[in-house]
C-alpha atoms as a PDB file:
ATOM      1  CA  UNK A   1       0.000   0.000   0.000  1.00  0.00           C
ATOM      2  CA  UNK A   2       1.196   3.173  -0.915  1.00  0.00           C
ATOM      3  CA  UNK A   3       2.910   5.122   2.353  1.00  0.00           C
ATOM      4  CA  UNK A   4       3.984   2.578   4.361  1.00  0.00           C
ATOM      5  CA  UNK A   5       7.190   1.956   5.451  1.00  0.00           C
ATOM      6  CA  UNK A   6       9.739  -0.363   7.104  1.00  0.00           C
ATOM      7  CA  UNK A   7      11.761  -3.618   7.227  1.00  0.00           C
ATOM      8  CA  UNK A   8      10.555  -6.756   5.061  1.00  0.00           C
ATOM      9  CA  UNK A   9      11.759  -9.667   3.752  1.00  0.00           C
ATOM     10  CA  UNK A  10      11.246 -10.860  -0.298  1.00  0.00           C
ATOM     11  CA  UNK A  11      11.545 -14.543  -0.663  1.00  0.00           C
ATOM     12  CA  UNK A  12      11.648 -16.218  -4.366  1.00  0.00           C
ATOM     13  CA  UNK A  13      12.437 -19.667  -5.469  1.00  0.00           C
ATOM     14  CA  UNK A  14      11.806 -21.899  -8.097  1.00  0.00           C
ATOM     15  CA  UNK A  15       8.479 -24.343  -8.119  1.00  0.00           C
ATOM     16  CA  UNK A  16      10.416 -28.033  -8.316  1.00  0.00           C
ATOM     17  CA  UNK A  17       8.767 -30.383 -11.523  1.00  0.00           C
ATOM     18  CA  UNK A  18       7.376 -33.219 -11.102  1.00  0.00           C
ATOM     19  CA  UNK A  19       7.573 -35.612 -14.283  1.00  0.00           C
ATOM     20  CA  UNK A  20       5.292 -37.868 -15.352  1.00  0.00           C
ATOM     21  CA  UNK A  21       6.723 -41.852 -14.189  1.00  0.00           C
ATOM     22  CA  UNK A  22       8.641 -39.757 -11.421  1.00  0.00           C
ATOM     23  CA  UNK A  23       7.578 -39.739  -7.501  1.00  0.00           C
ATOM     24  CA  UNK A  24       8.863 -37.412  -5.172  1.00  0.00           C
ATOM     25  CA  UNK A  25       9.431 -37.145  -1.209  1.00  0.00           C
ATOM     26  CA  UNK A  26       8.307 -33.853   0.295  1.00  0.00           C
ATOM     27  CA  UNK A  27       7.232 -32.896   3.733  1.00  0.00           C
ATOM     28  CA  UNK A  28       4.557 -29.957   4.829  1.00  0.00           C
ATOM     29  CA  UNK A  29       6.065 -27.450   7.630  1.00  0.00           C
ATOM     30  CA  UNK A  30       5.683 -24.276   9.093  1.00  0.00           C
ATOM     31  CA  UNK A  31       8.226 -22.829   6.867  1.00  0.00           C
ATOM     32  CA  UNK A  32       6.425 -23.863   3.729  1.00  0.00           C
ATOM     33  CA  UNK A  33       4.124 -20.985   2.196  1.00  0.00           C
ATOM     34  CA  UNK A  34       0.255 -21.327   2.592  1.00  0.00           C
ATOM     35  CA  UNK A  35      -2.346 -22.493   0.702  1.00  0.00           C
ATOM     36  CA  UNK A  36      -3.894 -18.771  -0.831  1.00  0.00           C
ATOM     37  CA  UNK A  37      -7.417 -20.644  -1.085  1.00  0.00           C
ATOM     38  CA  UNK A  38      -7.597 -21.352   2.676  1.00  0.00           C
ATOM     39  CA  UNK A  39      -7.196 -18.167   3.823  1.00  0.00           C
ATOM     40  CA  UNK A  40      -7.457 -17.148   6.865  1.00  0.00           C
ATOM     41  CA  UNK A  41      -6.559 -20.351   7.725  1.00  0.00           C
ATOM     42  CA  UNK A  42      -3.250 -21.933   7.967  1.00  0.00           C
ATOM     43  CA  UNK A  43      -3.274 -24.831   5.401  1.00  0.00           C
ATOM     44  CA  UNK A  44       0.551 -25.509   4.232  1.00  0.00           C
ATOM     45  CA  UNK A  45       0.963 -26.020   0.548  1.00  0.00           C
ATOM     46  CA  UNK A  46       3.983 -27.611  -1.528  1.00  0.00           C
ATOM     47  CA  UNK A  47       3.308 -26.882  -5.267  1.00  0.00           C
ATOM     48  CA  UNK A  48       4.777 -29.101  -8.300  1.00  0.00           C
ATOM     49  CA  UNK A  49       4.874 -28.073 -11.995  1.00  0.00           C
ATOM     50  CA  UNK A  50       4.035 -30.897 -13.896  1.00  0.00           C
ATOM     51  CA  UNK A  51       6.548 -31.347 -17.029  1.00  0.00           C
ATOM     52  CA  UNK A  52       6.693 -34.462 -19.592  1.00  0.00           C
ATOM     53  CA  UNK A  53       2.910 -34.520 -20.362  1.00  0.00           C
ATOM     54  CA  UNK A  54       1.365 -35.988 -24.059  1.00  0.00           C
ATOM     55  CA  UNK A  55      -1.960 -34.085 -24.611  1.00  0.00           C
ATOM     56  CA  UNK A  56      -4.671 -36.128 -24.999  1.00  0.00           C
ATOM     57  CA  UNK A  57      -2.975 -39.263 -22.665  1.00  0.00           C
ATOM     58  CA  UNK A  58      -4.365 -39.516 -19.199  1.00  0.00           C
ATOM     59  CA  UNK A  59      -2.407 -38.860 -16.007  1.00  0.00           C
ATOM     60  CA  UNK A  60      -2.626 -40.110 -12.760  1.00  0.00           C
ATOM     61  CA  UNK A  61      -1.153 -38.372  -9.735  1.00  0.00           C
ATOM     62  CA  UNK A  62      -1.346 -39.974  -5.935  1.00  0.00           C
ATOM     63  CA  UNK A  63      -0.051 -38.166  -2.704  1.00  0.00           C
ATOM     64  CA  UNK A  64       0.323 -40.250   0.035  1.00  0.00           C
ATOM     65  CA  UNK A  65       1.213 -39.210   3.647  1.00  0.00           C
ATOM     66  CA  UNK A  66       0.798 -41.898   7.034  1.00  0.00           C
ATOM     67  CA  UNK A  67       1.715 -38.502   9.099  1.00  0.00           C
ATOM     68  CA  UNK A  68      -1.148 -35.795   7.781  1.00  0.00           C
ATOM     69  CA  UNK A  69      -4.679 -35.761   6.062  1.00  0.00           C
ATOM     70  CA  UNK A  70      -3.944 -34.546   2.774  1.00  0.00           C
ATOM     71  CA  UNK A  71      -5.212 -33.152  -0.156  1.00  0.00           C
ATOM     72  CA  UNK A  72      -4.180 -33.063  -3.987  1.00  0.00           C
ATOM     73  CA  UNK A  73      -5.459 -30.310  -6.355  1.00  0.00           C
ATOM     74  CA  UNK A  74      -4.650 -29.823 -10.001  1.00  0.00           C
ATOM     75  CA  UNK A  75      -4.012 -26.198 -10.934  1.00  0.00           C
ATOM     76  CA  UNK A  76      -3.883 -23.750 -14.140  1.00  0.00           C
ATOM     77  CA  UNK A  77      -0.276 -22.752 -14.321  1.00  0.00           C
ATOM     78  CA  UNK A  78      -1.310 -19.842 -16.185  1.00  0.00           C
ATOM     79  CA  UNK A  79      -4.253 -19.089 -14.295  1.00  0.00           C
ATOM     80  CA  UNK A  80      -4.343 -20.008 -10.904  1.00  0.00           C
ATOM     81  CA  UNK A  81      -7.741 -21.532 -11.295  1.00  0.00           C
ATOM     82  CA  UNK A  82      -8.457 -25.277  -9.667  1.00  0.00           C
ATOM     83  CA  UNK A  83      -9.454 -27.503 -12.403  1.00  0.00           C
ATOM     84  CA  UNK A  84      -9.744 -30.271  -9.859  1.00  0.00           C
ATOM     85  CA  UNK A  85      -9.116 -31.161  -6.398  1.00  0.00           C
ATOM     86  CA  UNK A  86      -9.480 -34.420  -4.386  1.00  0.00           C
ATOM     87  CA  UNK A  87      -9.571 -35.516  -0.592  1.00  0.00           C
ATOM     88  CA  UNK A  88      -8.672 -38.867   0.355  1.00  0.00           C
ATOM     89  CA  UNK A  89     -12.160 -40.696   0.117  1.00  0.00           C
ATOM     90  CA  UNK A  90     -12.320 -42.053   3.097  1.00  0.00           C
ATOM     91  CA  UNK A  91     -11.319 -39.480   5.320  1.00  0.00           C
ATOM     92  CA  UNK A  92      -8.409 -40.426   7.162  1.00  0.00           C
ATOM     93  CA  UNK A  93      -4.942 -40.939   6.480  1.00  0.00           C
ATOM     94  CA  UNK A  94      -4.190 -42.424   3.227  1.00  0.00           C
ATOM     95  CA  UNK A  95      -3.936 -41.027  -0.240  1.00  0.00           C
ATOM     96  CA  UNK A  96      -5.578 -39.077  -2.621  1.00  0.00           C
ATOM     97  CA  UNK A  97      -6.101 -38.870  -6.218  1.00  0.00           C
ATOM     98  CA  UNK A  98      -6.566 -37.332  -9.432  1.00  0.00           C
ATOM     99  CA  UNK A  99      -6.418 -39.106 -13.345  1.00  0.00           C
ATOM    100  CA  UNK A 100      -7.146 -35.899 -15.670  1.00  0.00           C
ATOM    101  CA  UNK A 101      -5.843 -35.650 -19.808  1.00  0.00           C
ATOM    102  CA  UNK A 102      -3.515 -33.116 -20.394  1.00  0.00           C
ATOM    103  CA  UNK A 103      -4.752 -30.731 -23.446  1.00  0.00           C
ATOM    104  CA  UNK A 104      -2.936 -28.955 -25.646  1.00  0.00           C
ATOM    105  CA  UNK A 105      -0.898 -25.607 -24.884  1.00  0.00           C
ATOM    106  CA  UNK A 106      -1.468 -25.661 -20.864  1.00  0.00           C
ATOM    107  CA  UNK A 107       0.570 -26.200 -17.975  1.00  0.00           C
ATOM    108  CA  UNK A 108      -0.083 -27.334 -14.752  1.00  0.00           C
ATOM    109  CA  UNK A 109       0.617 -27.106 -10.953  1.00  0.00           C
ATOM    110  CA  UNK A 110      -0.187 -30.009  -8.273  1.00  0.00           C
ATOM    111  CA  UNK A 111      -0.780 -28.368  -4.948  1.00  0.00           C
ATOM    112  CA  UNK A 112       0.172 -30.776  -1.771  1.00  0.00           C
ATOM    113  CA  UNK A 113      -1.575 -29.565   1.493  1.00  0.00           C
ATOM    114  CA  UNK A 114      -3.589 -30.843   4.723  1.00  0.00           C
ATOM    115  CA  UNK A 115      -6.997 -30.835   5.236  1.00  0.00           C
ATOM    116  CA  UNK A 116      -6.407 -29.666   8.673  1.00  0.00           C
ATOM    117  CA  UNK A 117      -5.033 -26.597   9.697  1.00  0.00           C
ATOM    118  CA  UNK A 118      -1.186 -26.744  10.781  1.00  0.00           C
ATOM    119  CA  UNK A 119      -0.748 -30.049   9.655  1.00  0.00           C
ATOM    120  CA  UNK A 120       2.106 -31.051   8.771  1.00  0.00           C
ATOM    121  CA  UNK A 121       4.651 -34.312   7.765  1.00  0.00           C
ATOM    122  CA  UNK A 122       6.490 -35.928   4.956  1.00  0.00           C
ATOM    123  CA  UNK A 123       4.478 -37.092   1.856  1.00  0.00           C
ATOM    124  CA  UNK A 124       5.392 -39.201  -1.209  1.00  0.00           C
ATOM    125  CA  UNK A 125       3.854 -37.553  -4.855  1.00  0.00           C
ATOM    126  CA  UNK A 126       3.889 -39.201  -7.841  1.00  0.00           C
ATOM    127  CA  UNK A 127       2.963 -38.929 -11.593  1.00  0.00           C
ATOM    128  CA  UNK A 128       1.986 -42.154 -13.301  1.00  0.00           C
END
């Protein structure tokens, strides 16, 4: 806002990919940045681009986590808009899901978070 001064702190770094046949280990903390949907609630959020995708061939991706209830959402790189989001089905700790078909000229992010405020824990991700 225009007027205001004093000390603050900028922060960038690069979204890690994600590759289709590739799983990754993550973990949710304090120090990750929050999910902007869940506001004002504190839902930490890991985000993935996803790279290596055919258009028109289906994708699966899975997060699984034994220490947090976690959700999996698939995101508009350009946009920011959820195209799709899942819950584990059963609620309670185990994994969740999404199998969508790449089109033509878009990118996308996969957003890791918790269904729970301040949870947090190590994950696995993949891209099948």
């Amino acid at each position: 806002a225009a007027g205001l001064t004093g000390g603050y702190t900028i922060r960038a770094s690069a979204t890690p990919q994600l590759t289709g046949g590739q799983s990754r280990n993550g973990s949710l903390s304090n120090t990750d940045g929050l999910h902007p949907g869940a506001a004002p609630a504190l839902h930490y959020a890991d985000d993935y681009v996803l790279t290596g995708l055919t258009p028109g061939v289906s994708r699966t991706v899975i997060v699984s986590s034994t220490a947090f209830d976690n959700t999996l959402e698939l995101i508009d790189a350009f946009t920011g808009s959820t195209l799709d989001e899942d819950d584990d089905p059963y609620e309670t700790l185990g994994d969740s899901y999404l199998t969508f078909t790449p089109a033509a000229g878009r990118a996308y992010l996969i957003r890791v978070s918790s269904y729970h405020e301040k949870d947090a824990g190590a994950y696995t991700v993949k891209a099948l």
